[in-house]
PDB file of N, CA and C in Angstrom:
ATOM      1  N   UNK A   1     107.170 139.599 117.333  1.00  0.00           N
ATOM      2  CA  UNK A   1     107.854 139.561 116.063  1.00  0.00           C
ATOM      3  C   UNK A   1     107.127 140.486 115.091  1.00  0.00           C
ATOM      4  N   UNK A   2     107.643 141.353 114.268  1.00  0.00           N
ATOM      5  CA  UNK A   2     107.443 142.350 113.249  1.00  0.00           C
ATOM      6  C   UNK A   2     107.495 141.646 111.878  1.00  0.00           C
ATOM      7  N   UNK A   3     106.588 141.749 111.087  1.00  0.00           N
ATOM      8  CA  UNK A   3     106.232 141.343 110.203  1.00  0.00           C
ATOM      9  C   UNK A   3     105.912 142.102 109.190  1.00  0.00           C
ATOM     10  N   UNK A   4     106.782 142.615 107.890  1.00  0.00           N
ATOM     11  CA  UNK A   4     106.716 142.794 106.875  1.00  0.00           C
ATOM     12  C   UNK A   4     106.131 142.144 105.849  1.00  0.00           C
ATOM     13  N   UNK A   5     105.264 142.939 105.386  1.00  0.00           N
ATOM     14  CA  UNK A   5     104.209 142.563 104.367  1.00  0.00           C
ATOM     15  C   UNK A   5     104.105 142.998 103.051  1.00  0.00           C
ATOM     16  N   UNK A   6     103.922 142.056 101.710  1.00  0.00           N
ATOM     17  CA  UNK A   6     103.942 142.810 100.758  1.00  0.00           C
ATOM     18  C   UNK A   6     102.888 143.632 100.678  1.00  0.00           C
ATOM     19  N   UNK A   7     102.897 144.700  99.966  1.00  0.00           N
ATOM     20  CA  UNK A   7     101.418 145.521  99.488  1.00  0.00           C
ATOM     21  C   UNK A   7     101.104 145.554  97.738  1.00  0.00           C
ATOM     22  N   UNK A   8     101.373 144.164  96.838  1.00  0.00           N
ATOM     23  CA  UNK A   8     101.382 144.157  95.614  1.00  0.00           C
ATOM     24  C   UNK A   8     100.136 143.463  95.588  1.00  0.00           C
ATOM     25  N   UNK A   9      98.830 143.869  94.995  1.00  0.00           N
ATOM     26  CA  UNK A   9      97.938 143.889  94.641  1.00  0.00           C
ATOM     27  C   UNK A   9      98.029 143.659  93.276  1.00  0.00           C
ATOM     28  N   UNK A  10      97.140 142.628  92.435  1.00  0.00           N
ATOM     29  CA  UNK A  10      96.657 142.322  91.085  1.00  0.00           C
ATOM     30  C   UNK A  10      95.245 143.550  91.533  1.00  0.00           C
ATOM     31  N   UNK A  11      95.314 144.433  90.246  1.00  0.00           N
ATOM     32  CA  UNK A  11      93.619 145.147  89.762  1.00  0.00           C
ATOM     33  C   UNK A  11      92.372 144.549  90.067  1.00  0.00           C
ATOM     34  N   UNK A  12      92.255 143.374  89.526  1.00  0.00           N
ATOM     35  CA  UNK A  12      91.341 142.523  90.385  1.00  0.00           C
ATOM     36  C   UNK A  12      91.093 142.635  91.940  1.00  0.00           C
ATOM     37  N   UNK A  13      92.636 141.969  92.585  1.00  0.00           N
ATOM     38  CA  UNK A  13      92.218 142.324  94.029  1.00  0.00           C
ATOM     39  C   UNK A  13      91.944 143.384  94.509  1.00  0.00           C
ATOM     40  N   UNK A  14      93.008 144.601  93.494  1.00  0.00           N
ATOM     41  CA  UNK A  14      91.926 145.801  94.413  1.00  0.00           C
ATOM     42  C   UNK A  14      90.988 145.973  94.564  1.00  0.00           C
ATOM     43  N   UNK A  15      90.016 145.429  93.250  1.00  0.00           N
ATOM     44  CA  UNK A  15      88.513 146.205  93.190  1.00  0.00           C
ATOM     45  C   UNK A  15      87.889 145.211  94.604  1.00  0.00           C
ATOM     46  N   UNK A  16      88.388 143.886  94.764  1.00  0.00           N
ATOM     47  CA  UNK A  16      87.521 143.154  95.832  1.00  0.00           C
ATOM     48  C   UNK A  16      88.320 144.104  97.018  1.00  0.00           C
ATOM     49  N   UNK A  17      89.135 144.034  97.309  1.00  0.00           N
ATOM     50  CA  UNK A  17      89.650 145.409  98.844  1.00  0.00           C
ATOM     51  C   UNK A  17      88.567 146.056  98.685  1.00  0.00           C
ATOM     52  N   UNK A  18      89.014 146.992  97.777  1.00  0.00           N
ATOM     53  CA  UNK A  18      87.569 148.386  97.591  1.00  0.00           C
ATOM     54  C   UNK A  18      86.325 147.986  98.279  1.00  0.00           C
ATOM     55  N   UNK A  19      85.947 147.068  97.456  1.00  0.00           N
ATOM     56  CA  UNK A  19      84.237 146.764  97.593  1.00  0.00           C
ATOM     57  C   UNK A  19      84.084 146.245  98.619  1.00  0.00           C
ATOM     58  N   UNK A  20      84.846 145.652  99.684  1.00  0.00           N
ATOM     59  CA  UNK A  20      85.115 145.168 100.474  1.00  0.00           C
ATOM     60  C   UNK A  20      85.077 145.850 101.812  1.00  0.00           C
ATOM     61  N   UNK A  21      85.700 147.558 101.557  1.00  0.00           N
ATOM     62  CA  UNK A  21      86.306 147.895 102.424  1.00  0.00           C
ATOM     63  C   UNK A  21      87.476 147.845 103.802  1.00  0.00           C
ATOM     64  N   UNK A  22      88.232 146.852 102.505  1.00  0.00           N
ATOM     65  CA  UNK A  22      89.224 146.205 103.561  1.00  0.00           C
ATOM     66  C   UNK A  22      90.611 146.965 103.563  1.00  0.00           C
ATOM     67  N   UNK A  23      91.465 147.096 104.451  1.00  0.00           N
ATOM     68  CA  UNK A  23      92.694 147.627 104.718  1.00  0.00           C
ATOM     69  C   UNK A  23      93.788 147.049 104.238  1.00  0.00           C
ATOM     70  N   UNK A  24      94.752 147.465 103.680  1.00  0.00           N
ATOM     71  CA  UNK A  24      95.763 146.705 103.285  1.00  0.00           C
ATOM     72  C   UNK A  24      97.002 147.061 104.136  1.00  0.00           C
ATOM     73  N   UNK A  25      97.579 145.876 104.740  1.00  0.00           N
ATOM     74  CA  UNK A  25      98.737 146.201 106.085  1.00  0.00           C
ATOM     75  C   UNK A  25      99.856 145.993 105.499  1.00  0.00           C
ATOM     76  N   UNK A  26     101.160 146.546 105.676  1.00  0.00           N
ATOM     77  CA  UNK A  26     102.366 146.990 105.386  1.00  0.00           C
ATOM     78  C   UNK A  26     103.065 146.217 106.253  1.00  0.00           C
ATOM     79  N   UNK A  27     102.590 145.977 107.237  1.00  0.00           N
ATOM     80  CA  UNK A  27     103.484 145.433 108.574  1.00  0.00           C
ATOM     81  C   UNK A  27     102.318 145.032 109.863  1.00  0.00           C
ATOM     82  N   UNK A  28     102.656 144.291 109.974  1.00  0.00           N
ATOM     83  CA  UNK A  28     101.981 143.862 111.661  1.00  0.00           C
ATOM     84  C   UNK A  28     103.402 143.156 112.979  1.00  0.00           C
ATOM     85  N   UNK A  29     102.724 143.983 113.841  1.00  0.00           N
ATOM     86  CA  UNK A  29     103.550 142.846 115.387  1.00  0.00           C
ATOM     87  C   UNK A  29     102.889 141.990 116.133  1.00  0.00           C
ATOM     88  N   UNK A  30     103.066 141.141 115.889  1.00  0.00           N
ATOM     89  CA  UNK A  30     102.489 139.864 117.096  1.00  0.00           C
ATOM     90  C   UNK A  30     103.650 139.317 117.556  1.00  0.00           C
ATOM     91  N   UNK A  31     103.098 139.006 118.948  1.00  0.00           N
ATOM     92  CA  UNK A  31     104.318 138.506 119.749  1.00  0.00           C
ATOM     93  C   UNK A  31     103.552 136.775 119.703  1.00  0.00           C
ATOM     94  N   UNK A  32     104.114 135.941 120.258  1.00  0.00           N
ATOM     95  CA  UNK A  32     104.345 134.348 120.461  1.00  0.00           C
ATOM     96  C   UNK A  32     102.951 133.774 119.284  1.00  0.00           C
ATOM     97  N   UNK A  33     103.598 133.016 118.013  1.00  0.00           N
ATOM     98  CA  UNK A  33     103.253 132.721 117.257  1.00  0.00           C
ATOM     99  C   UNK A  33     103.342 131.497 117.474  1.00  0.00           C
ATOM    100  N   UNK A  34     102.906 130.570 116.481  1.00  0.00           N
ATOM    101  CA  UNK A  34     102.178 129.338 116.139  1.00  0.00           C
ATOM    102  C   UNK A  34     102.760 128.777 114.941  1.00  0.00           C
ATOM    103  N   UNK A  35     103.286 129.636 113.891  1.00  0.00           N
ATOM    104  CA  UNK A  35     103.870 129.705 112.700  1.00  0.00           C
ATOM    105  C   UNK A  35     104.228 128.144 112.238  1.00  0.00           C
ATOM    106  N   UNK A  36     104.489 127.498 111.299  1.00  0.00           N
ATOM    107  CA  UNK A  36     105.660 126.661 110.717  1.00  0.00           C
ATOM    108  C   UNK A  36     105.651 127.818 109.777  1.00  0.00           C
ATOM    109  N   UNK A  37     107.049 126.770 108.901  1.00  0.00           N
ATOM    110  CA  UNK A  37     107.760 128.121 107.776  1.00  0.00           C
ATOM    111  C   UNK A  37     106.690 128.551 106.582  1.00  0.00           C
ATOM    112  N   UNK A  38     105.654 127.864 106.348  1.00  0.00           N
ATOM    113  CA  UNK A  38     104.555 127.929 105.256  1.00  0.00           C
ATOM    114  C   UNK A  38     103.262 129.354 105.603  1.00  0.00           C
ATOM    115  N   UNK A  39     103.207 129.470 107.068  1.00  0.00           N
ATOM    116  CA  UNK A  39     102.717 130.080 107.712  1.00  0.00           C
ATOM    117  C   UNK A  39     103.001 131.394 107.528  1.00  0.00           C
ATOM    118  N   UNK A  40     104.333 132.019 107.106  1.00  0.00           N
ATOM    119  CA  UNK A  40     104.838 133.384 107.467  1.00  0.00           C
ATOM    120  C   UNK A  40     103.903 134.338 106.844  1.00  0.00           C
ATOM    121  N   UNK A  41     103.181 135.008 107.060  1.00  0.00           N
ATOM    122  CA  UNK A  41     102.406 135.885 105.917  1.00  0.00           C
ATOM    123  C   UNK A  41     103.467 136.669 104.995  1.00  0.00           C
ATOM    124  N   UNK A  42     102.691 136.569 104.242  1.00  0.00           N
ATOM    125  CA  UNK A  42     103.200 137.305 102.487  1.00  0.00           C
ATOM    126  C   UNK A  42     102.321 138.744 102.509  1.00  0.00           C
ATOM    127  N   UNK A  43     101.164 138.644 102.713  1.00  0.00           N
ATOM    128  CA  UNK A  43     100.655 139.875 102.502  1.00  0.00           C
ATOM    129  C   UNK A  43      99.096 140.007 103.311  1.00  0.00           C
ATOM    130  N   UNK A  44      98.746 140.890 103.899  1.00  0.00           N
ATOM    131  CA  UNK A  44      97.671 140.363 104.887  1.00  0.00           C
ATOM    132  C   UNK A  44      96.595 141.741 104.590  1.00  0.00           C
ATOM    133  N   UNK A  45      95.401 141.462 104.954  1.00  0.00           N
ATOM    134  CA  UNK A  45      94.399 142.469 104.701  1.00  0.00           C
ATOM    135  C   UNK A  45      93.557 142.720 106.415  1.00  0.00           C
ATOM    136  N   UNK A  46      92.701 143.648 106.809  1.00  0.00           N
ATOM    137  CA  UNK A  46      91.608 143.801 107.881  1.00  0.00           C
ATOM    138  C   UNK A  46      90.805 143.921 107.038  1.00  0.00           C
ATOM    139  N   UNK A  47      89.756 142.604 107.152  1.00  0.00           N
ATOM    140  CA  UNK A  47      88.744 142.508 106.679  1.00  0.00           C
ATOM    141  C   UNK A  47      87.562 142.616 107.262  1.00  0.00           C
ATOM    142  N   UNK A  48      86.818 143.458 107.384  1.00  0.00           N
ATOM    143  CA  UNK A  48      86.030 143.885 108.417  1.00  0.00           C
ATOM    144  C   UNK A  48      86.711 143.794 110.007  1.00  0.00           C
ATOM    145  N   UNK A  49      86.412 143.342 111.185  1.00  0.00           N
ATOM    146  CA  UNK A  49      86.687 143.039 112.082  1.00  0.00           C
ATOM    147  C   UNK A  49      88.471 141.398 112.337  1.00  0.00           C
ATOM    148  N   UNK A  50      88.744 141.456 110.969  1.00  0.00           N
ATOM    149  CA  UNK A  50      89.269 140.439 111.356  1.00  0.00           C
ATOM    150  C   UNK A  50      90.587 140.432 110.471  1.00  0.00           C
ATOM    151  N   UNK A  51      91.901 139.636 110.548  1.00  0.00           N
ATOM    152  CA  UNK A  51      92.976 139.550 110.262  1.00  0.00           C
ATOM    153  C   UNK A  51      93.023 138.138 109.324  1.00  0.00           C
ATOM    154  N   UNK A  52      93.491 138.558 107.461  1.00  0.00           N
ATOM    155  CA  UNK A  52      93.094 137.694 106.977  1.00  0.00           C
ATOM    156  C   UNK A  52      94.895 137.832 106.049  1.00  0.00           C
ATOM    157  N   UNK A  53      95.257 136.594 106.436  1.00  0.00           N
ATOM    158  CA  UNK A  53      96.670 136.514 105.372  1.00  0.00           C
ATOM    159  C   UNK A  53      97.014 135.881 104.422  1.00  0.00           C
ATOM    160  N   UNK A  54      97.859 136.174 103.199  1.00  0.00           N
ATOM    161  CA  UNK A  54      98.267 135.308 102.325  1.00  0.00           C
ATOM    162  C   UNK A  54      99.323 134.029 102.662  1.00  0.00           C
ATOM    163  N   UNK A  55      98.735 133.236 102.982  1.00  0.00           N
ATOM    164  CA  UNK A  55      99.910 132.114 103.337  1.00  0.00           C
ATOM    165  C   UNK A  55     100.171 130.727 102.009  1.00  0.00           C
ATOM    166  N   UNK A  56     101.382 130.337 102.391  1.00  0.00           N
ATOM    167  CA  UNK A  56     101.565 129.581 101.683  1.00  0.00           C
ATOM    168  C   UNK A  56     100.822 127.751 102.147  1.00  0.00           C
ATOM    169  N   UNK A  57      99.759 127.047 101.625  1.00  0.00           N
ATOM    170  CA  UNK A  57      99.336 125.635 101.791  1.00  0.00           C
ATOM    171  C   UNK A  57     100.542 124.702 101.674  1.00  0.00           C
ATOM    172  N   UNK A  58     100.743 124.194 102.938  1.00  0.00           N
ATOM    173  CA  UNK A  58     101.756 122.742 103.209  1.00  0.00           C
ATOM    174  C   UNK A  58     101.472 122.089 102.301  1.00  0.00           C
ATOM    175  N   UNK A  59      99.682 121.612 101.974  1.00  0.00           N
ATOM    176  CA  UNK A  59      99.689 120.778 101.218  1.00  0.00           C
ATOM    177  C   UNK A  59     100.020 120.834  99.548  1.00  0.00           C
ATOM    178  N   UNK A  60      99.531 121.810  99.184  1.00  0.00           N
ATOM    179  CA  UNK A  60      99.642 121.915  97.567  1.00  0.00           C
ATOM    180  C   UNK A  60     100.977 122.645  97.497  1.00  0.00           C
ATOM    181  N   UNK A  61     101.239 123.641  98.643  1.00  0.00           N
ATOM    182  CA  UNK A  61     102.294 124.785  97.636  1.00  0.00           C
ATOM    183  C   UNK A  61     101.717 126.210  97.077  1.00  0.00           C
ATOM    184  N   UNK A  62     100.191 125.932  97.174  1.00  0.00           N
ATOM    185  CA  UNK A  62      99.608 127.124  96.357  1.00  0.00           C
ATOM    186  C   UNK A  62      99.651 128.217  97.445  1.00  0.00           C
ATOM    187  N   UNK A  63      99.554 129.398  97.480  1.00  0.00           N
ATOM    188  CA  UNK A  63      99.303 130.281  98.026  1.00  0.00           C
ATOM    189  C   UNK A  63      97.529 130.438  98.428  1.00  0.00           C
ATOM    190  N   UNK A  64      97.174 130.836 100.088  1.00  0.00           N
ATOM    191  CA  UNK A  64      95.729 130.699 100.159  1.00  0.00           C
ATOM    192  C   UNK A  64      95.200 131.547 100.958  1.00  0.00           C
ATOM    193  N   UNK A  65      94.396 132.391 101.279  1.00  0.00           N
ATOM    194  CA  UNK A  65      93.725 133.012 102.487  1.00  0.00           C
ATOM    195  C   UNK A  65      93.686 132.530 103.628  1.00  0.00           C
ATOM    196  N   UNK A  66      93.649 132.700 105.333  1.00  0.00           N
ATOM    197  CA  UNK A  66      93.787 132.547 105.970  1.00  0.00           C
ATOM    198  C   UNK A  66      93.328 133.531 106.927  1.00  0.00           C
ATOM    199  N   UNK A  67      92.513 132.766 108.125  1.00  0.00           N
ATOM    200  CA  UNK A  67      92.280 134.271 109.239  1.00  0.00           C
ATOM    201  C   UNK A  67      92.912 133.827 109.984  1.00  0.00           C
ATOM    202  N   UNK A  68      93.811 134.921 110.720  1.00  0.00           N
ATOM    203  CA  UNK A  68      94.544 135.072 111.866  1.00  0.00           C
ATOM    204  C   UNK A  68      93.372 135.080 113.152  1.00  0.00           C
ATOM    205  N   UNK A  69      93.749 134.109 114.043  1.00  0.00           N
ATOM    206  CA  UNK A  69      93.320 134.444 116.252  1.00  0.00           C
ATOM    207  C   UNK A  69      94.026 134.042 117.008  1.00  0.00           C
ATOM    208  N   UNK A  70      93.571 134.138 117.728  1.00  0.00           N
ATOM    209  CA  UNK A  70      94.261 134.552 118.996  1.00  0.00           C
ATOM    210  C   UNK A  70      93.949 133.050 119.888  1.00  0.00           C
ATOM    211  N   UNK A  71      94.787 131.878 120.799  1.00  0.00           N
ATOM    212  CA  UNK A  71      94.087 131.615 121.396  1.00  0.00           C
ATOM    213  C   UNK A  71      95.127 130.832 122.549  1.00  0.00           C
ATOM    214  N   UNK A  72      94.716 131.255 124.154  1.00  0.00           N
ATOM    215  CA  UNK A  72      95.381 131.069 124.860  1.00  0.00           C
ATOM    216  C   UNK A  72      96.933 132.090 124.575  1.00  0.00           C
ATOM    217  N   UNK A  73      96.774 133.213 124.386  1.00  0.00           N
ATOM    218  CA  UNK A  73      97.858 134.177 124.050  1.00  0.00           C
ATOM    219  C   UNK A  73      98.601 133.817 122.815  1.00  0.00           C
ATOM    220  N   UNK A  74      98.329 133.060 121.786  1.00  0.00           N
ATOM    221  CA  UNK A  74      99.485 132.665 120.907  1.00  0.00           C
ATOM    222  C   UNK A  74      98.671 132.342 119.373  1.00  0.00           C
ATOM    223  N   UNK A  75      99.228 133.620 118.411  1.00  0.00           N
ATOM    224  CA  UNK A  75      98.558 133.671 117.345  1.00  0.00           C
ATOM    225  C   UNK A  75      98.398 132.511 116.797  1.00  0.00           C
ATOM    226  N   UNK A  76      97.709 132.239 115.634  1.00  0.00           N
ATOM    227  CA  UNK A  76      97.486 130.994 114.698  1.00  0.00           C
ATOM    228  C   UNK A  76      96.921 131.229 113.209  1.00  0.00           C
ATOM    229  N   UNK A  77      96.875 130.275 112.376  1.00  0.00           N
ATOM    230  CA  UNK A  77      95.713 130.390 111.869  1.00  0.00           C
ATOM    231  C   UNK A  77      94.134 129.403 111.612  1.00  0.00           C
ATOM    232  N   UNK A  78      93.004 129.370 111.567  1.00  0.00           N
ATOM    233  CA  UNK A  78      92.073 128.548 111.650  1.00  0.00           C
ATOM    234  C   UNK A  78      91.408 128.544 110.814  1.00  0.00           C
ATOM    235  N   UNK A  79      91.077 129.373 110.099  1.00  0.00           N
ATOM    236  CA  UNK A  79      89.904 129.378 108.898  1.00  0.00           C
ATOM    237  C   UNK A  79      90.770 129.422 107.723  1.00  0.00           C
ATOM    238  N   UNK A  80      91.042 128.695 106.703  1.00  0.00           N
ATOM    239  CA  UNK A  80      91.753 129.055 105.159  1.00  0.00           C
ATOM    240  C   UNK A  80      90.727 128.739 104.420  1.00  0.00           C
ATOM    241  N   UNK A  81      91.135 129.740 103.544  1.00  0.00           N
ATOM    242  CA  UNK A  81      90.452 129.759 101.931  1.00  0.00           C
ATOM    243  C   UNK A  81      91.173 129.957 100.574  1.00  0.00           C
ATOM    244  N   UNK A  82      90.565 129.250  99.509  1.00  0.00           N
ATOM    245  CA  UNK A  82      90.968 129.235  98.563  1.00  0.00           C
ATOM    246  C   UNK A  82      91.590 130.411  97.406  1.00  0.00           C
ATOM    247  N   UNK A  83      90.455 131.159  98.076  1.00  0.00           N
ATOM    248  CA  UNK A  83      90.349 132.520  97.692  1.00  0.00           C
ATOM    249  C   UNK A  83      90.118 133.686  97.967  1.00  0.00           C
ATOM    250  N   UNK A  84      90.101 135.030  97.466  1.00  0.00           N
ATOM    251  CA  UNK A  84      89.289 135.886  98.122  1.00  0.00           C
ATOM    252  C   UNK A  84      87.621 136.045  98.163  1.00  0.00           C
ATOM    253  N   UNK A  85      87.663 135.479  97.206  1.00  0.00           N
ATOM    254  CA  UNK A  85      85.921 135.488  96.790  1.00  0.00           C
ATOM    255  C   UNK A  85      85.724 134.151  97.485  1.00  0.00           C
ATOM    256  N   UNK A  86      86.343 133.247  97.578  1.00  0.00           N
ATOM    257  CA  UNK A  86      85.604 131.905  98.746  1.00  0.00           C
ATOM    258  C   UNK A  86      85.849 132.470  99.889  1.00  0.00           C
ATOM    259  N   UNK A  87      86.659 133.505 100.335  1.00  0.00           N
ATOM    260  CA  UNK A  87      86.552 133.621 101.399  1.00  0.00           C
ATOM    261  C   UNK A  87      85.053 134.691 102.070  1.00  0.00           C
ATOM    262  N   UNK A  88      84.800 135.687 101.121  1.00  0.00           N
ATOM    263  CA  UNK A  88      84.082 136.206 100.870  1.00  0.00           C
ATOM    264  C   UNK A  88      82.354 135.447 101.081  1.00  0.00           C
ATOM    265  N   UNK A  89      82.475 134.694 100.590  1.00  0.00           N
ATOM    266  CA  UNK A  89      81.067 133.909 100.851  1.00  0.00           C
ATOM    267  C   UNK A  89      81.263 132.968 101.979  1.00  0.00           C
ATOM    268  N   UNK A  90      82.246 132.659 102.257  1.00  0.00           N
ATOM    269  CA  UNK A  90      82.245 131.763 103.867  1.00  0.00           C
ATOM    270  C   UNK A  90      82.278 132.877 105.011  1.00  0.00           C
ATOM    271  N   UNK A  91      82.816 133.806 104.825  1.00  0.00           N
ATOM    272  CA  UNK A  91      82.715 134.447 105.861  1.00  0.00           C
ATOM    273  C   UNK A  91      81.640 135.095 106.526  1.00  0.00           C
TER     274      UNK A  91
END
């Protein structure tokens, strides 16, 4: 499945991309997902070595960070964060 991504950045987030050196993706394909509907990425970054998306939290509603893996062939996500900067220090 092909996945369209926003690329709308707040100034703020750019400067953390920048400093970051992280990529900002337009689109990704992964095939056999894990998804519910809260899951769909909104907008996703390569953050160093790793696949980090904007998803929407089941629980609150808020929008949150998230790293994308891989496991037994079928994407997911496992690590969420609050933020970019919490994600930043957990990672």
């Amino acid at each position: 499945m092909k996945f369209i991504l926003d690329v709308n950045y707040s100034e703020q987030e750019i400067k953390w991309i920048e400093k970051n050196n992280c990529e900002i993706l337009s689109e990704i394909k992964l095939s056999k997902t894990s998804f519910n509907e809260n899951e769909i990425p909104k907008r996703m970054l390569k953050y160093g070595g790793a696949y980090i998306a904007e998803i929407i939290d089941d629980e609150t509603g808020n929008l949150i960070w998230a790293e994308l893996s891989k496991w037994k062939g079928v994407w997911h996500f496992n690590s969420y964060y609050g933020s970019l900067e919490v994600l930043e220090q957990c990672f």
